[in-house]
Protein backbone atom coordinates (compact mmCIF):
# COMPACT_ATOMS: atom_id res chain seq x y z
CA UNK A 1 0.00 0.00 0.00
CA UNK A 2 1.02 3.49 -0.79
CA UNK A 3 0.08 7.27 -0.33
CA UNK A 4 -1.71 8.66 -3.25
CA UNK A 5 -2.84 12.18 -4.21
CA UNK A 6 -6.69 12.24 -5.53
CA UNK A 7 -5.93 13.96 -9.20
CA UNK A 8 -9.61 14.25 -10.27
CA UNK A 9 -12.35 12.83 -9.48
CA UNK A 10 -15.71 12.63 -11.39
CA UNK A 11 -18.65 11.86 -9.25
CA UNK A 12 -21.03 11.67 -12.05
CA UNK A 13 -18.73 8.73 -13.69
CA UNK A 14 -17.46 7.44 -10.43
CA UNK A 15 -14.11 7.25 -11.33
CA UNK A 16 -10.52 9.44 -10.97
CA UNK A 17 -7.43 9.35 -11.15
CA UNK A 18 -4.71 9.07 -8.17
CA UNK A 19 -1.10 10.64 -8.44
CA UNK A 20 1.94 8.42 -6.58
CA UNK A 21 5.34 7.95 -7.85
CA UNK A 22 4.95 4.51 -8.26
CA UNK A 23 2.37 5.10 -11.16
CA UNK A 24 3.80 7.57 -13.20
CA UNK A 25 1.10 9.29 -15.57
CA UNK A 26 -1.46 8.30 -12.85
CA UNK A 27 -3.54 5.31 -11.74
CA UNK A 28 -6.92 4.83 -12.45
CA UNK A 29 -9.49 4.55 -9.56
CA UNK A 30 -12.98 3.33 -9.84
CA UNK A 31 -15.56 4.05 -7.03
CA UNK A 32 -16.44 0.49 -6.54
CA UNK A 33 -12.57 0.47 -4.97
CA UNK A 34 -13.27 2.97 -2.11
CA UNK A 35 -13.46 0.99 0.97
CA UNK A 36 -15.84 3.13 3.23
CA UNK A 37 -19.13 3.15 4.02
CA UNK A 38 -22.00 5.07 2.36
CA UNK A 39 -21.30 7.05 -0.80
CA UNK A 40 -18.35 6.32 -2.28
CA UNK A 41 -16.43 9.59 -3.37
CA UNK A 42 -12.68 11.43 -3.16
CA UNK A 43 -11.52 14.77 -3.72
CA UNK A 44 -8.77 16.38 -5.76
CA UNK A 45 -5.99 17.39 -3.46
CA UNK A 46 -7.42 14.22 -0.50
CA UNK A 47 -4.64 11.56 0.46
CA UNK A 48 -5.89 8.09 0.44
CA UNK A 49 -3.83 4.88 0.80
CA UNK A 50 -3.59 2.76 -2.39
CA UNK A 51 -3.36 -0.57 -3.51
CA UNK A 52 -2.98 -0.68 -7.20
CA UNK A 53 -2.42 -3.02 -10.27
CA UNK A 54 -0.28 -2.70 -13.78
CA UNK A 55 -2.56 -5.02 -15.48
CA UNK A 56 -0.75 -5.22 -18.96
CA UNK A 57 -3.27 -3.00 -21.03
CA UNK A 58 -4.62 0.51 -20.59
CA UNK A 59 -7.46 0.84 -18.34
CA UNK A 60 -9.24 4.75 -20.10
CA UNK A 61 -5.56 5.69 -21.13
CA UNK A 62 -3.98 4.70 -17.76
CA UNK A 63 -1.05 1.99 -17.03
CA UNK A 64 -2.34 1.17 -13.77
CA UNK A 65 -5.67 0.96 -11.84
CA UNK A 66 -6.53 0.74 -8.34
CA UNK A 67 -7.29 -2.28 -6.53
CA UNK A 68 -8.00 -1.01 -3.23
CA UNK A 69 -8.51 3.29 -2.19
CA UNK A 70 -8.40 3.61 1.51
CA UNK A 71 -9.26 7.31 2.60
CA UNK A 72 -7.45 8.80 4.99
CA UNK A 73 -8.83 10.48 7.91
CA UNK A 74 -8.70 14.31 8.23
């Protein structure tokens, strides 16, 4: 798991994208990846901890996608 920075996020597609060094050019983050409770959403600038994938083929332009978004607490 790393620390991630919430690029954009589009509530209205449920899905982002999350800025780490270990992604470079982002990492692709689908809503159905948040783990929390109630509505699922993240906001650019919010650190979350991230579990991610490379899976071998562009997921909407991006090299890797998330496996797991953990928000962090305020």
């Amino acid at each position: 798991m790393v620390t991630a920075i919430v690029r954009e996020w589009r509530d209205e597609e449920g899905w982002g994208v999350l800025d780490t060094p270990e992604t470079p050019g982002g990492c692709f983050g689908h809503y159905s990846d948040i783990q929390t409770a109630g509505f699922r959403t993240l906001v650019p600038g919010q650190e979350v901890d991230l579990v991610w994938e490379a899976p071998g083929f562009k997921q909407d332009g991006y090299d890797y996608r998330a496996v797991a978004i953990v928000p962090r607490s305020a």
